[in-house]
PDB file of N, CA and C in Angstrom:
ATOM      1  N   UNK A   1     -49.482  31.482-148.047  1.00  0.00           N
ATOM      2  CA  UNK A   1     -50.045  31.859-146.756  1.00  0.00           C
ATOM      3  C   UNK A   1     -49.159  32.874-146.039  1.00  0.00           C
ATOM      4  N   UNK A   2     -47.907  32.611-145.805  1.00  0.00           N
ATOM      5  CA  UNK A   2     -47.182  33.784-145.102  1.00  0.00           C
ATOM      6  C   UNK A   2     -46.742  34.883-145.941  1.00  0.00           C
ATOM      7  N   UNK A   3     -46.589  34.744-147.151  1.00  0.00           N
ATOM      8  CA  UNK A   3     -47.011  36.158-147.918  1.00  0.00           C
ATOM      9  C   UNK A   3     -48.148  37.208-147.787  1.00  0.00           C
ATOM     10  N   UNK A   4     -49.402  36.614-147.774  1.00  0.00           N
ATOM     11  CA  UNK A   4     -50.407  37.049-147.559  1.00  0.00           C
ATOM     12  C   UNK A   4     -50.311  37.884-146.078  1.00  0.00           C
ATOM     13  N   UNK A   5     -50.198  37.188-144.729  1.00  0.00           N
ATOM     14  CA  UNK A   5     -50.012  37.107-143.741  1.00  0.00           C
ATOM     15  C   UNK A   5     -48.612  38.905-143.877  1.00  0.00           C
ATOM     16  N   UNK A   6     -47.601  38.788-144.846  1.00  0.00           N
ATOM     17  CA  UNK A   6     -46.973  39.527-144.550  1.00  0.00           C
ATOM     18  C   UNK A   6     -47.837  41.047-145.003  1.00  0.00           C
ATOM     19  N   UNK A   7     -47.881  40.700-146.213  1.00  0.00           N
ATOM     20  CA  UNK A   7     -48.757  41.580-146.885  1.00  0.00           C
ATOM     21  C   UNK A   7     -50.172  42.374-146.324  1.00  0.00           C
ATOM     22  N   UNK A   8     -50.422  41.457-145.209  1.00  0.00           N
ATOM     23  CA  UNK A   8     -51.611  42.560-144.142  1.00  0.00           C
ATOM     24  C   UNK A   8     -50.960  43.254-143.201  1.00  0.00           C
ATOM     25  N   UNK A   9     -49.673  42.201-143.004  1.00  0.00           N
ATOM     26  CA  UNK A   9     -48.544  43.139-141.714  1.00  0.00           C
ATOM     27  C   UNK A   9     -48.542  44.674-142.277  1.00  0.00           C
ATOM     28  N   UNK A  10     -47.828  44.515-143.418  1.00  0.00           N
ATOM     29  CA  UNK A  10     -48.065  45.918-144.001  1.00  0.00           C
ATOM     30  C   UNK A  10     -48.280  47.036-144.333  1.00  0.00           C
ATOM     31  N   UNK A  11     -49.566  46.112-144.372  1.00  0.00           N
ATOM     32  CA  UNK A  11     -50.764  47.253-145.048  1.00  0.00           C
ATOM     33  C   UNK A  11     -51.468  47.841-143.452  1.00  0.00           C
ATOM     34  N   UNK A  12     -51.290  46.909-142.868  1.00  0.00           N
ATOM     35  CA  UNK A  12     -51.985  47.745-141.322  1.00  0.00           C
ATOM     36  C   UNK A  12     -50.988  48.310-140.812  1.00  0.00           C
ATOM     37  N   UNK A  13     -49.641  48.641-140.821  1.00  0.00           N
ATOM     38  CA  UNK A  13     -48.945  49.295-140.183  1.00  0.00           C
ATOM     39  C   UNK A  13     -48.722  50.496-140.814  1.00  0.00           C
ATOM     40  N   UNK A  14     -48.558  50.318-142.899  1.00  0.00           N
ATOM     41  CA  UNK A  14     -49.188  51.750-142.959  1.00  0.00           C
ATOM     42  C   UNK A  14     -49.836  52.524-142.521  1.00  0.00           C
ATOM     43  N   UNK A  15     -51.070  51.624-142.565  1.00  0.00           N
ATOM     44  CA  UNK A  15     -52.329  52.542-142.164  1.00  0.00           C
ATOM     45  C   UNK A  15     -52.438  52.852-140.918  1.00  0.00           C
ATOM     46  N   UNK A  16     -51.947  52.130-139.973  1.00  0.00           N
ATOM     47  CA  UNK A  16     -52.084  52.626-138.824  1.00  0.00           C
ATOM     48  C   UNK A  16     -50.982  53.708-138.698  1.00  0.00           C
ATOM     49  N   UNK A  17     -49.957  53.608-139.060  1.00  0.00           N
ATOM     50  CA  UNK A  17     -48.802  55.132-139.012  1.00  0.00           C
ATOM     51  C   UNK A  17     -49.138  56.463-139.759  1.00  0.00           C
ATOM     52  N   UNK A  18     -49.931  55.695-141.398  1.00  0.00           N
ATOM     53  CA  UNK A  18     -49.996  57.065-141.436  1.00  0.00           C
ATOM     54  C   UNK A  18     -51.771  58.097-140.661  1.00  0.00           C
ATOM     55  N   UNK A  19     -52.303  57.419-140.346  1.00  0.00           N
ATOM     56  CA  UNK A  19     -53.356  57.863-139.580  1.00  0.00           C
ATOM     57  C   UNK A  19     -52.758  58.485-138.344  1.00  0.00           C
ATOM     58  N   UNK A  20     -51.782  57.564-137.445  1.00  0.00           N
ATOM     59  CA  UNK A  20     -51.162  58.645-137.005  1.00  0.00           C
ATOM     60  C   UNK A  20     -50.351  59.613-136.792  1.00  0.00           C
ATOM     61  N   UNK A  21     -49.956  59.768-138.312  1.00  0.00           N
ATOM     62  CA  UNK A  21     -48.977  61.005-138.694  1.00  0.00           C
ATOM     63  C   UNK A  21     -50.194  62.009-139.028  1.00  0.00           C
ATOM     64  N   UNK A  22     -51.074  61.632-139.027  1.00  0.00           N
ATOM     65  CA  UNK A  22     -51.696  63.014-139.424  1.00  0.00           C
ATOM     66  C   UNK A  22     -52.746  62.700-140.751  1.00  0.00           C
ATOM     67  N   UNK A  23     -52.614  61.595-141.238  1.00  0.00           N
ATOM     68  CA  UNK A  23     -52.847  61.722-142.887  1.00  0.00           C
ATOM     69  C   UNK A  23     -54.306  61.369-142.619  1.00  0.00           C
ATOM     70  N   UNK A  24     -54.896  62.346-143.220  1.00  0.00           N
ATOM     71  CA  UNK A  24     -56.539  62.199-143.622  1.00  0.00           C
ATOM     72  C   UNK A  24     -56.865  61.011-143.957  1.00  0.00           C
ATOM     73  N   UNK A  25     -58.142  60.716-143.180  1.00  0.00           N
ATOM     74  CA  UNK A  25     -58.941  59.106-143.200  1.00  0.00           C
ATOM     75  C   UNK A  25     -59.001  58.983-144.734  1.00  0.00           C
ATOM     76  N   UNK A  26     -59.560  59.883-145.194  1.00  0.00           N
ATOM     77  CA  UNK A  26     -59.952  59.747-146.709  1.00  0.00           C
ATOM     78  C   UNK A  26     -58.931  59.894-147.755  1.00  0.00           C
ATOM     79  N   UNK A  27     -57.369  59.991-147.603  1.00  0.00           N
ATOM     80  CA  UNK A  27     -56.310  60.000-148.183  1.00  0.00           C
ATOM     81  C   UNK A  27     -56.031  57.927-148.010  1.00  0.00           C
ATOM     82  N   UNK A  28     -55.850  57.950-146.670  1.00  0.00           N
ATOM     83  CA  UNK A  28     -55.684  56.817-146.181  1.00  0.00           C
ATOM     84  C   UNK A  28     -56.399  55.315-147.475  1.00  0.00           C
ATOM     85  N   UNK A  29     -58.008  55.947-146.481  1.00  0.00           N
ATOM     86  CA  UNK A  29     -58.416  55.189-147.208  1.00  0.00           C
ATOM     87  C   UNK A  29     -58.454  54.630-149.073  1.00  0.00           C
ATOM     88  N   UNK A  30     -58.154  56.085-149.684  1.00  0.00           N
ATOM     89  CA  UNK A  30     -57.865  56.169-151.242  1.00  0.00           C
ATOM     90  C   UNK A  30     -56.605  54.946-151.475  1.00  0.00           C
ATOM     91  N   UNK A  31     -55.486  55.507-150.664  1.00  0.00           N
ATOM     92  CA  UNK A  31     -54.171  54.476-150.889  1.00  0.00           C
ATOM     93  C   UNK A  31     -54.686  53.193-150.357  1.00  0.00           C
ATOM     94  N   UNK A  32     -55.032  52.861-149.840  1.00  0.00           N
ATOM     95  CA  UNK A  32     -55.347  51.230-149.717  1.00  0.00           C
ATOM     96  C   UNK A  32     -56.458  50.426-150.505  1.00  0.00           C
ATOM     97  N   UNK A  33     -57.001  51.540-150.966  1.00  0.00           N
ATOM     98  CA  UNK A  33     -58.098  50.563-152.199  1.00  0.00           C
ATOM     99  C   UNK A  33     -59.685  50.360-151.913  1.00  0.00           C
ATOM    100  N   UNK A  34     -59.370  50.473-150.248  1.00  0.00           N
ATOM    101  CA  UNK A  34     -60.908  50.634-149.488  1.00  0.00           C
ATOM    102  C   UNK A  34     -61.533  51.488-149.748  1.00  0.00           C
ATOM    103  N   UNK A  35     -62.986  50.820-150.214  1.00  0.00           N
ATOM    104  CA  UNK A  35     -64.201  51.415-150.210  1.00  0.00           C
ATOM    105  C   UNK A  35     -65.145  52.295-149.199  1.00  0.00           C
ATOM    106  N   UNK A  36     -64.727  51.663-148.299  1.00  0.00           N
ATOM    107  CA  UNK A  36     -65.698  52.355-147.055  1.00  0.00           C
ATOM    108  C   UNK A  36     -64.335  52.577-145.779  1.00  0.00           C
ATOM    109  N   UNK A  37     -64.360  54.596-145.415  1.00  0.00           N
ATOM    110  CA  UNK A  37     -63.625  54.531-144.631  1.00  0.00           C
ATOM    111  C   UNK A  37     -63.647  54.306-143.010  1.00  0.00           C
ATOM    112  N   UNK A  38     -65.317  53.747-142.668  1.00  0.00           N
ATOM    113  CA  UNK A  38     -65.238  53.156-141.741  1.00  0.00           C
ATOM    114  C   UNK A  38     -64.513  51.892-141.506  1.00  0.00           C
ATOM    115  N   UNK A  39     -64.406  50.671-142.500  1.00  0.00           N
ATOM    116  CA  UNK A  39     -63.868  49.900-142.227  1.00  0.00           C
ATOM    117  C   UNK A  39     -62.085  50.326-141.826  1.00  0.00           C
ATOM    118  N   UNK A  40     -61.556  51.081-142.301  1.00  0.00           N
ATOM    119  CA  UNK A  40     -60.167  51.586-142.367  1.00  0.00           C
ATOM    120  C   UNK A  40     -60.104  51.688-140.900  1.00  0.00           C
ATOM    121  N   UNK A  41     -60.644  52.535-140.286  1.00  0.00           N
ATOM    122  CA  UNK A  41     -60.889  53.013-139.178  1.00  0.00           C
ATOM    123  C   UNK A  41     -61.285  51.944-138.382  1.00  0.00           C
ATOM    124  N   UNK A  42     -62.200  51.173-138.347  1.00  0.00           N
ATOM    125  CA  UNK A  42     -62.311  49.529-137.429  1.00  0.00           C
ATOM    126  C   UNK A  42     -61.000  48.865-137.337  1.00  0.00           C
ATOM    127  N   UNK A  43     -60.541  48.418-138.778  1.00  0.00           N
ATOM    128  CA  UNK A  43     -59.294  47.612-138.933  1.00  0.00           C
ATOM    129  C   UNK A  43     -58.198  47.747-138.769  1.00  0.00           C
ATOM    130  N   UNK A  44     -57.669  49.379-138.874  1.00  0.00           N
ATOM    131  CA  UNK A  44     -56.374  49.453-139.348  1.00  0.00           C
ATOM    132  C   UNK A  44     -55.977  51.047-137.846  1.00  0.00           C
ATOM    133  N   UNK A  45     -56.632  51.517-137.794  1.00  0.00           N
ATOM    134  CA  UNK A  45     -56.579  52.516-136.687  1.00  0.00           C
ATOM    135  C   UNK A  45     -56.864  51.845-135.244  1.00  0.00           C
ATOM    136  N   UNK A  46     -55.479  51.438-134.948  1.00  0.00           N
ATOM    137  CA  UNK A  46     -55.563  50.722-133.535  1.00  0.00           C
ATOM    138  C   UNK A  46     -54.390  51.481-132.586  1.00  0.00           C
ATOM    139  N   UNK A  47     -55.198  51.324-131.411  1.00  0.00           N
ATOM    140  CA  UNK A  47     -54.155  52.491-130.569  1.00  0.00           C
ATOM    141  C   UNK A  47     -53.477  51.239-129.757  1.00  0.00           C
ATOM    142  N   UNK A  48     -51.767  51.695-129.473  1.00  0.00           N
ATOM    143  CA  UNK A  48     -50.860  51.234-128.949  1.00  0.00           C
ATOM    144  C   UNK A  48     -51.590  51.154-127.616  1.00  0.00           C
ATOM    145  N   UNK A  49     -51.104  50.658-126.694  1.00  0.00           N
ATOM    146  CA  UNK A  49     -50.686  50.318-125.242  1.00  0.00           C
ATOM    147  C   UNK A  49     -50.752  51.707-124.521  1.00  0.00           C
ATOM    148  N   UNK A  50     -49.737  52.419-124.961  1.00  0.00           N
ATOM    149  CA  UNK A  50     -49.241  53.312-124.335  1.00  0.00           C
ATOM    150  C   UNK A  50     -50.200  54.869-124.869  1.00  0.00           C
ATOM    151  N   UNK A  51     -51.063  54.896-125.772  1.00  0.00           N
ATOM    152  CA  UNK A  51     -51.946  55.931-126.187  1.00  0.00           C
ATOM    153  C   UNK A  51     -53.378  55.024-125.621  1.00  0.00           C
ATOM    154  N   UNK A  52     -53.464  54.113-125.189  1.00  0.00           N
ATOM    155  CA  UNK A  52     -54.586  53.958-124.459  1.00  0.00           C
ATOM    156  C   UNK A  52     -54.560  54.423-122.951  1.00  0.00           C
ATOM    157  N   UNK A  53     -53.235  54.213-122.382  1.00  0.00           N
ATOM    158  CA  UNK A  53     -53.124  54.733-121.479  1.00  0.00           C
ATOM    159  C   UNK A  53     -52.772  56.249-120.949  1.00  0.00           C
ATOM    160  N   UNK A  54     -52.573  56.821-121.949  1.00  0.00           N
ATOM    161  CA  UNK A  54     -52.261  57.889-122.078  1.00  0.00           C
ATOM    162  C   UNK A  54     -53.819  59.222-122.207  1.00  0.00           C
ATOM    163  N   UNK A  55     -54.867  58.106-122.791  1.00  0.00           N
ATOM    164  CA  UNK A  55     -56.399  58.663-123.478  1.00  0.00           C
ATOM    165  C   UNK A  55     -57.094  58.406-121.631  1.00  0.00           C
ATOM    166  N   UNK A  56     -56.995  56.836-121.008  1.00  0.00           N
ATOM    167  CA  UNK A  56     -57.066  56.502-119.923  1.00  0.00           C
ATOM    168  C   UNK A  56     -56.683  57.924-118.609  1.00  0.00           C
ATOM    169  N   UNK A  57     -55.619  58.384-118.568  1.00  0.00           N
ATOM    170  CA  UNK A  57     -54.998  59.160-117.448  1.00  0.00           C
ATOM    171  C   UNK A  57     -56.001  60.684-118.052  1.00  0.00           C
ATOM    172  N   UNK A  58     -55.961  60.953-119.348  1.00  0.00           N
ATOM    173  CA  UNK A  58     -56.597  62.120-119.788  1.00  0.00           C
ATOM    174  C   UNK A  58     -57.727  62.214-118.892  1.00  0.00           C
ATOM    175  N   UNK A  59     -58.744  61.393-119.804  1.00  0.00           N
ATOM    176  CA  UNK A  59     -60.255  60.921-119.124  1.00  0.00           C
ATOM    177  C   UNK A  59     -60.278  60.807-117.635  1.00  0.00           C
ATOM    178  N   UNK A  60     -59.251  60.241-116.879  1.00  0.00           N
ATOM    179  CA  UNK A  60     -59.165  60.370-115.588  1.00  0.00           C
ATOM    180  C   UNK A  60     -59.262  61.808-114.770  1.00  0.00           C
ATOM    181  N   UNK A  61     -58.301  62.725-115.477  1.00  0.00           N
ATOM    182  CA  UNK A  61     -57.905  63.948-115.479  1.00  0.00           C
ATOM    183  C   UNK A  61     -58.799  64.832-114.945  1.00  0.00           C
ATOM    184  N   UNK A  62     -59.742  64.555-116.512  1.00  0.00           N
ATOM    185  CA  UNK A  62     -60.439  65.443-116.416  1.00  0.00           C
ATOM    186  C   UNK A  62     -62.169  65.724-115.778  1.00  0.00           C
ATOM    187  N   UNK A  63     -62.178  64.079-115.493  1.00  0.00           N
ATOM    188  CA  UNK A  63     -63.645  63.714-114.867  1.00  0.00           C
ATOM    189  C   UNK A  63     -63.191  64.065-113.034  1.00  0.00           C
ATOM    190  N   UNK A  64     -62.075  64.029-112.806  1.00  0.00           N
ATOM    191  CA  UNK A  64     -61.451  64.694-111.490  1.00  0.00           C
ATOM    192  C   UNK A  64     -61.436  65.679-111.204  1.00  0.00           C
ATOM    193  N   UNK A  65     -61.193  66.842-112.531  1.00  0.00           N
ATOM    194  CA  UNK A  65     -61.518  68.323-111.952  1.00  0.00           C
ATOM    195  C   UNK A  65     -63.022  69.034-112.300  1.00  0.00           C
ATOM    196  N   UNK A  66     -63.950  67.738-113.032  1.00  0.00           N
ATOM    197  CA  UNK A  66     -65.348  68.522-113.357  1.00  0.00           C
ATOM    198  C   UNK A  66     -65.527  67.800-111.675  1.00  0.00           C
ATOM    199  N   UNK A  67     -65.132  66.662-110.837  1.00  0.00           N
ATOM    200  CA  UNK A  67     -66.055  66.532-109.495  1.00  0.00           C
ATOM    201  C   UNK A  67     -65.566  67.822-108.739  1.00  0.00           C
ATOM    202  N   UNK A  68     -64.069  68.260-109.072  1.00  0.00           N
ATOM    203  CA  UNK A  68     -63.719  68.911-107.983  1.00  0.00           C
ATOM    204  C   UNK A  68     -64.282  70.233-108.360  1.00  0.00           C
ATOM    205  N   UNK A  69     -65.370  70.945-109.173  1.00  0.00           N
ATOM    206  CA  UNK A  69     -66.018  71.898-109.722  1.00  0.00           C
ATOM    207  C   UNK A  69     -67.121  71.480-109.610  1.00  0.00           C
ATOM    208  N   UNK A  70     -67.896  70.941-109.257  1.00  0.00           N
ATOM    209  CA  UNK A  70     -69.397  70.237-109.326  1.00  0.00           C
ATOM    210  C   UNK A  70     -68.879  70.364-107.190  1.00  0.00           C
ATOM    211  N   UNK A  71     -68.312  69.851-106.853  1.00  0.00           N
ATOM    212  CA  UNK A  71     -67.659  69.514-105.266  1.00  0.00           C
ATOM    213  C   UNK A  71     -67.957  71.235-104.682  1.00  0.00           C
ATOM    214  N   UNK A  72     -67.210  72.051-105.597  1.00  0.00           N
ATOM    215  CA  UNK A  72     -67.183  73.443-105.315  1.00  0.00           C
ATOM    216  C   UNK A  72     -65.995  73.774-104.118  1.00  0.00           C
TER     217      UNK A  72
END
């Protein structure tokens, strides 16, 4: 059981690092064995804390200067 358990630690922190180093979904997905690279992308592509908040302030950003252009 905690082998297993380690062995997903793993494999999702690969995948989640190298997705965000850059590495193509479909590279990704090849090295892990998965069939379908949506699931890769459900499971293993999870954003930190700090890139949600970071996507959060963006989106904030920028729905602030389309009112203040729509405002005129």
């Amino acid at each position: 059981m905690v082998i297993d358990l380690w062995y997903e630690y793993f494999r999702h922190t690969f995948a989640t690092n190298a997705l965000k180093q850059g590495l193509d979904l479909k590279s990704v997905q090849m090295l892990l064995g998965d069939n379908d690279p949506e699931m890769v992308l459900r499971i293993y592509a999870n954003m930190t804390k700090i890139e949600i908040l970071e996507a959060h302030q963006k989106f904030t950003a920028l729905y602030e200067n389309e009112l203040k252009a729509l405002r005129g």
